[in-house]
Protein backbone atom coordinates (compact mmCIF):
# COMPACT_ATOMS: atom_id res chain seq x y z
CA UNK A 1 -24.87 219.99 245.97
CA UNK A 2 -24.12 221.34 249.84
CA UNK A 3 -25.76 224.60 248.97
CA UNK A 4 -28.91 223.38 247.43
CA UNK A 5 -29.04 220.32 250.52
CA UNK A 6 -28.79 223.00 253.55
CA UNK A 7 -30.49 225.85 251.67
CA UNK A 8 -32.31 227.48 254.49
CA UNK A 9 -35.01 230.66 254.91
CA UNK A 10 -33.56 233.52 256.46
CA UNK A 11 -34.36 234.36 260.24
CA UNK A 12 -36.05 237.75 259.79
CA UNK A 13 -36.48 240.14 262.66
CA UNK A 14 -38.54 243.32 261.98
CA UNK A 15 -36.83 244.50 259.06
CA UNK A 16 -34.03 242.68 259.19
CA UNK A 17 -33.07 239.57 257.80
CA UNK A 18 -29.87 237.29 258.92
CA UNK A 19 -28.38 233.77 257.44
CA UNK A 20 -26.66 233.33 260.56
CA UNK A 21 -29.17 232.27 263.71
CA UNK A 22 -26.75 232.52 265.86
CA UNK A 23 -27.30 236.05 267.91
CA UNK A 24 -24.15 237.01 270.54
CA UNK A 25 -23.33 239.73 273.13
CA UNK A 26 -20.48 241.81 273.17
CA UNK A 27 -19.28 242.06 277.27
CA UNK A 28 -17.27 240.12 279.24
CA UNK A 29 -14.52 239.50 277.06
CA UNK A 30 -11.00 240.34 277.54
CA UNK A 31 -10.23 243.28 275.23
CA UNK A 32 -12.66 244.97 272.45
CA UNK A 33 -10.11 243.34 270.10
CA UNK A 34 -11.22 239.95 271.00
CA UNK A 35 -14.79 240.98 271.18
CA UNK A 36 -14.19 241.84 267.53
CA UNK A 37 -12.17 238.56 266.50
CA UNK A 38 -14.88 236.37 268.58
CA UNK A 39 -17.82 238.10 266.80
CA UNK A 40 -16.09 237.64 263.54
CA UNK A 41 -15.21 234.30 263.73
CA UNK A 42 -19.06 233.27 265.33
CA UNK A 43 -20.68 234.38 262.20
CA UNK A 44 -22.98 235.77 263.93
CA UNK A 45 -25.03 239.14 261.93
CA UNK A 46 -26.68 240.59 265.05
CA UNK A 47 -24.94 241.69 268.22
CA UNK A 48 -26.82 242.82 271.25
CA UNK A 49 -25.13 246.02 273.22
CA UNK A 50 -25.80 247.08 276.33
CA UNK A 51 -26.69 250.78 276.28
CA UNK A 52 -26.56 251.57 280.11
CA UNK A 53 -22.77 249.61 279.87
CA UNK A 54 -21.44 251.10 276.72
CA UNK A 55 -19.92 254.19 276.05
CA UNK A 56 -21.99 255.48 273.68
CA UNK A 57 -20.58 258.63 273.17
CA UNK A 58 -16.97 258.15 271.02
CA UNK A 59 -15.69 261.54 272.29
CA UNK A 60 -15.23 260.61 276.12
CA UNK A 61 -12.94 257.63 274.86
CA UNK A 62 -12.66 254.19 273.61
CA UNK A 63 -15.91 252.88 273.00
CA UNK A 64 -16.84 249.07 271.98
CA UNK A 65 -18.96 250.59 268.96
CA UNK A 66 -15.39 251.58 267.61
CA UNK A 67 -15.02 247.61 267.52
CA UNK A 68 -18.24 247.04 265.82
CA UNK A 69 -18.93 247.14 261.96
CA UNK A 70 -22.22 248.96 261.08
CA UNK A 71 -21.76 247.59 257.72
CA UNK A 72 -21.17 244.22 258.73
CA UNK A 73 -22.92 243.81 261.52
CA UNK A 74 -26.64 244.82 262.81
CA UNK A 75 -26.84 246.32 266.38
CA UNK A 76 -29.17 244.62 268.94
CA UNK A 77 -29.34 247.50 271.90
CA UNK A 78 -30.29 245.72 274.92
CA UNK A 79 -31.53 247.12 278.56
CA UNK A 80 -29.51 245.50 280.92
CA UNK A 81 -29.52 246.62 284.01
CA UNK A 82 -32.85 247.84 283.74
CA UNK A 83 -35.59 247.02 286.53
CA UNK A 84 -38.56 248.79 285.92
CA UNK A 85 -40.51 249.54 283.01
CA UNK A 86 -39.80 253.36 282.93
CA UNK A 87 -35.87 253.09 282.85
CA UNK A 88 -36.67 250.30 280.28
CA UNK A 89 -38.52 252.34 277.74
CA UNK A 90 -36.15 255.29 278.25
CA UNK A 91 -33.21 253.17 277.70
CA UNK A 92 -34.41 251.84 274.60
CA UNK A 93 -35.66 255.74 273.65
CA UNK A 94 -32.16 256.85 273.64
CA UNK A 95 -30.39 253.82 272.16
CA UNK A 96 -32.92 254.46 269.05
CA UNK A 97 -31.55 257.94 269.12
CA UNK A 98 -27.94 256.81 268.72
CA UNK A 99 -27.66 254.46 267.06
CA UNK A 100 -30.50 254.50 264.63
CA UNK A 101 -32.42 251.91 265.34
CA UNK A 102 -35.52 250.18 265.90
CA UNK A 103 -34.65 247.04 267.16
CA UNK A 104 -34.46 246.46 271.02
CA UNK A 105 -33.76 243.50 273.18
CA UNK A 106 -35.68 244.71 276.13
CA UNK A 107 -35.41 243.02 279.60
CA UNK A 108 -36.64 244.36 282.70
CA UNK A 109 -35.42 242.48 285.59
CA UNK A 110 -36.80 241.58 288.63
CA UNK A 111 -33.52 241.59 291.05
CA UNK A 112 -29.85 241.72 290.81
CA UNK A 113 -29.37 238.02 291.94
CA UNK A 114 -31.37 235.77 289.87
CA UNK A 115 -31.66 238.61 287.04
CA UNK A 116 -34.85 236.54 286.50
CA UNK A 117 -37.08 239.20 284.26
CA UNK A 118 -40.20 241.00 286.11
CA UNK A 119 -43.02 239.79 284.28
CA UNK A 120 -45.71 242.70 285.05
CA UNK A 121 -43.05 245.39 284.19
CA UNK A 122 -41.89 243.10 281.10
CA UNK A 123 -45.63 243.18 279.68
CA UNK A 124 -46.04 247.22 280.07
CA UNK A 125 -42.83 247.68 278.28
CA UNK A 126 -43.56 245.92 275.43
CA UNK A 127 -47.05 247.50 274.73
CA UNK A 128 -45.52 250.91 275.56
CA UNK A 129 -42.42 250.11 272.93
CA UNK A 130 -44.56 248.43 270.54
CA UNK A 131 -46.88 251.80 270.67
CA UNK A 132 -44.12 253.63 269.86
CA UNK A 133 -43.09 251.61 266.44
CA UNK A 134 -40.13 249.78 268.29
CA UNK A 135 -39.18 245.86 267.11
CA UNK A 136 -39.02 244.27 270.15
CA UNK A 137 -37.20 241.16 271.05
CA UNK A 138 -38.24 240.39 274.74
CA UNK A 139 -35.94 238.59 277.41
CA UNK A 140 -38.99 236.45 279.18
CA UNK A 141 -39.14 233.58 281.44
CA UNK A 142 -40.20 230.01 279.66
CA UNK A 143 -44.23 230.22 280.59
CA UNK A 144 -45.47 229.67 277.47
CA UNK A 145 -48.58 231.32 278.43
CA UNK A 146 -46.51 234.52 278.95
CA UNK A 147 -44.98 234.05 275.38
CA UNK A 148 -48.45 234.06 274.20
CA UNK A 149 -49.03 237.47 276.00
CA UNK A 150 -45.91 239.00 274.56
CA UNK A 151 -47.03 238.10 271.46
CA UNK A 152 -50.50 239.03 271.36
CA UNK A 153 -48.75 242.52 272.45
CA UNK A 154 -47.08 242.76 269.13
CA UNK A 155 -43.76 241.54 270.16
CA UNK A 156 -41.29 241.22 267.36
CA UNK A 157 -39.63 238.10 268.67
CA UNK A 158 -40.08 236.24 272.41
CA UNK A 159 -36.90 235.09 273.94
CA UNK A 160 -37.01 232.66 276.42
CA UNK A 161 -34.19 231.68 278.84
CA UNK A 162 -32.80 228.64 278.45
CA UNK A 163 -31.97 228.97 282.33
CA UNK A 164 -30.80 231.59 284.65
CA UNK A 165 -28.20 234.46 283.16
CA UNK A 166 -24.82 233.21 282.47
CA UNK A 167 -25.29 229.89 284.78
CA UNK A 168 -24.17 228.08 281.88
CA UNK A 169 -27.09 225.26 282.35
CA UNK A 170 -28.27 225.14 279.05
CA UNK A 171 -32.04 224.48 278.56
CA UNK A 172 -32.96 222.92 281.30
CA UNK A 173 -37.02 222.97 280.44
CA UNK A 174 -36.87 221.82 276.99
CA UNK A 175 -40.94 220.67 277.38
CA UNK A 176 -41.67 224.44 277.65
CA UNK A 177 -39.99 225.94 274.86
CA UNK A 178 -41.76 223.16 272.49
CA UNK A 179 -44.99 224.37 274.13
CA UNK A 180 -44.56 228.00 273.30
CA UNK A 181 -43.34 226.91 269.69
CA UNK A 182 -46.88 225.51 269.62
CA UNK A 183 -48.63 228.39 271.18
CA UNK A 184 -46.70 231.52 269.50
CA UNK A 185 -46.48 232.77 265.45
CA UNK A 186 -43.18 235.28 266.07
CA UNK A 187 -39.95 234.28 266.07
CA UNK A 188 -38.72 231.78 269.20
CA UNK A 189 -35.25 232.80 270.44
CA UNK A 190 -33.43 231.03 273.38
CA UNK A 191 -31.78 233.58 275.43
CA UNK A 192 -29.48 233.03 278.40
CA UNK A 193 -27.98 230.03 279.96
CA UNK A 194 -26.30 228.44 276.89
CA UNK A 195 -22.96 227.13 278.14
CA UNK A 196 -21.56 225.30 275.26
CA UNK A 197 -22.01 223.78 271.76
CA UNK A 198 -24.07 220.93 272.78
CA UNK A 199 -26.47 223.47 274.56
CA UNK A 200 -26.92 225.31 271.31
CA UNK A 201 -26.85 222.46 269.15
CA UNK A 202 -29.82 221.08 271.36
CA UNK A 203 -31.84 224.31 271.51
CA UNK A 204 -31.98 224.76 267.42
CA UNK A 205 -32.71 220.90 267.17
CA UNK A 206 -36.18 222.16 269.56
CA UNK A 207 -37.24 223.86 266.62
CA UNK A 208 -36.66 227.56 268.02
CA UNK A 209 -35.71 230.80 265.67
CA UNK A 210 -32.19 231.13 266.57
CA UNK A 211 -30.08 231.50 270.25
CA UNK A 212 -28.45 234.38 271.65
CA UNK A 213 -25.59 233.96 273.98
CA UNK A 214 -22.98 236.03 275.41
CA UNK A 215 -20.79 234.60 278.60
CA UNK A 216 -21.02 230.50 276.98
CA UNK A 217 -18.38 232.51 274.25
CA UNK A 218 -17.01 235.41 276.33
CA UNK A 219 -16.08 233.68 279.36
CA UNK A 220 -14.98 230.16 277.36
CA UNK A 221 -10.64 229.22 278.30
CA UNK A 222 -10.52 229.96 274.47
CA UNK A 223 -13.37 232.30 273.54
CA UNK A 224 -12.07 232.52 269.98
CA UNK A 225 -12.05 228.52 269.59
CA UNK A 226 -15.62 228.96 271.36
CA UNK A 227 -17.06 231.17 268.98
CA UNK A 228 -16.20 228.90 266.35
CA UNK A 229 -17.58 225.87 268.20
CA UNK A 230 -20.98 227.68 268.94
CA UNK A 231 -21.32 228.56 264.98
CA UNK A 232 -21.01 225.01 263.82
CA UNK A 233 -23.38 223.67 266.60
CA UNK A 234 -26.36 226.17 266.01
CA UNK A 235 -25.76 225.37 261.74
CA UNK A 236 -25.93 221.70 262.70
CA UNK A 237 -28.95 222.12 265.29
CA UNK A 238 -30.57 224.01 262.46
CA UNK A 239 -29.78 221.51 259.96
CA UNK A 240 -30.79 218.61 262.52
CA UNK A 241 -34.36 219.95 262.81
CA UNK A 242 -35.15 220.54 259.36
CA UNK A 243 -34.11 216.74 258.67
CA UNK A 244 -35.73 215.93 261.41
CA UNK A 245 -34.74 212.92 263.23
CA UNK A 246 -36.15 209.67 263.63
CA UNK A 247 -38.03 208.49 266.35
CA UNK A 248 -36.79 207.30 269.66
CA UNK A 249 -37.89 203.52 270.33
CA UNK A 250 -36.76 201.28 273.23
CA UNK A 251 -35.60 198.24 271.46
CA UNK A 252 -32.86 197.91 268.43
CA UNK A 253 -34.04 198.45 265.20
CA UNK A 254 -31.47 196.60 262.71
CA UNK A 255 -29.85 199.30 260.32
CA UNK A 256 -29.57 196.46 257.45
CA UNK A 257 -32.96 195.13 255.78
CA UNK A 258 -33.73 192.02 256.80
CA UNK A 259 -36.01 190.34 254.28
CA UNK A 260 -35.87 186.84 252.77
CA UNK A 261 -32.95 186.45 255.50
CA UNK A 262 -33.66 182.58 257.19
CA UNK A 263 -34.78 183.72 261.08
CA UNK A 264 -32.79 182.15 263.32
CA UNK A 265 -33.75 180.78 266.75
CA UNK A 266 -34.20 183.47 269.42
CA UNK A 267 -34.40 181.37 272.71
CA UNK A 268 -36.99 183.54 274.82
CA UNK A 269 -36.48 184.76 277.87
CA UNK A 270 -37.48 182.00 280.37
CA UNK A 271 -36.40 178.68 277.81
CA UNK A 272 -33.53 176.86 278.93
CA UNK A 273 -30.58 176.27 276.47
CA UNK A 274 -30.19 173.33 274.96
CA UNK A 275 -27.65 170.79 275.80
């Protein structure tokens, strides 16, 4: 009866298709061995690496991908770290060369402070990756007119963020992300900015795709307990949403039917009790 009542579509990206909607990164956390126990316990299908962080290369030492199951888990390479659209596409050229792939988160920021992305140099990467048969899931800000670009590029996914990297806001412009839901056909992702389960729960009740987060689980007093908390809230945001809620209204609306009761007197506003 559960199954058939929360039966869901499955979030598909590219070729790939995931049951969980819940994306997550794989830095910041204390060991690899709790990067692998966090990931686990999330649910999550898809992790994003960084490819200008990670060791790629398994001979020069310990490398996070030794923490990482191919078989259970799809790789997201992301470019980090990148500002310009050249180191962008390169970085994504040589993470499809490793690890197989034709997925890519790309980002291309515009400074090391607000890590806010660079919208000119986001738009040439994406037409140069898409030109070269990459899926691409792009980190953008929430203009929904610049979602609309993205996609009309061929963009894979568009992942607006829910507020500045790792500030742990939440969505703090929830008014946009409806808009580009409007506007755009591709998959909605909120990226950055989640900070706990309310914020995820609240994002998948907007309607998007699915949420990626990284430092909301990572950087948590219990990241394990987190991960668990942030799989439950995007299920139940999902779940929300496709119920869909009722309507807001700014009086009380009695939960109990209340025909053939006998009214009884409602003294208005401005009539004086009775003695």
């Amino acid at each position: 009866m559960t199954d058939d009542v929360t039966r869901d579509e499955p979030l598909v990206l590219g070729e790939h298709r995931f049951r969980s909607r819940l994306l997550v990164g794989t830095g910041k956390y204390q060991s690899f061995e709790e990067t692998a126990r966090a990931l686990a316990i999330s649910g999550t299908e898809c992790v994003t690496v960084a490819v200008r962080r990670v060791n790629l290369d398994r001979s020069k030492g310990p490398s996070l991908l030794d923490h990482v199951d191919r078989s259970r888990y799809t790789i997201l390479p992301n470019t980090a770290g990148c500002f310009d659209a050249e180191s962008a596409v390169r970085t994504s050229e040589l993470a499809r060369e490793i690890l197989g792939t034709k997925l890519v988160k790309l980002e291309v920021l515009g400074d090391p402070q607000t890590l806010l992305p660079d919208p000119i140099g986001t738009l040439e990467a994406t037409k140069e990756l898409v030109r070269q048969g990459f899926d691409v899931l792009v980190y953008c800000s929430d203009d929904p007119r610049m979602a609309v670009r993205l996609a009309e590029l061929g963009a894979t996914a568009v992942m607006p963020a829910g507020s500045p990297i790792g500030s742990g806001q939440g969505v703090l412009n929830p008014n946009a992300i409806r808009i580009t839901l409007e506007l755009v056909r591709v998959p909605v992702i909120v990226d950055a900015g989640v900070g706990t389960a309310s914020d995820v729960a609240f994002a998948m009740e907007l309607g998007v795709a699915g949420v990626l987060l990284n430092s909301g689980i990572a950087l948590a007093r219990e990241p394990l307990r987190m991960a668990a908390a942030m799989r439950d809230a995007c299920l139940a945001g999902r779940n929300a949403y496709l119920a869909g809620r009722i309507p807001k209204k700014l009086y009380a609306n009695a939960s109990s039917p209340t025909d053939g009761l006998i009214a009884p007197h409602v003294p208005h506003a401005t009539e004086q009790p009775r003695s």
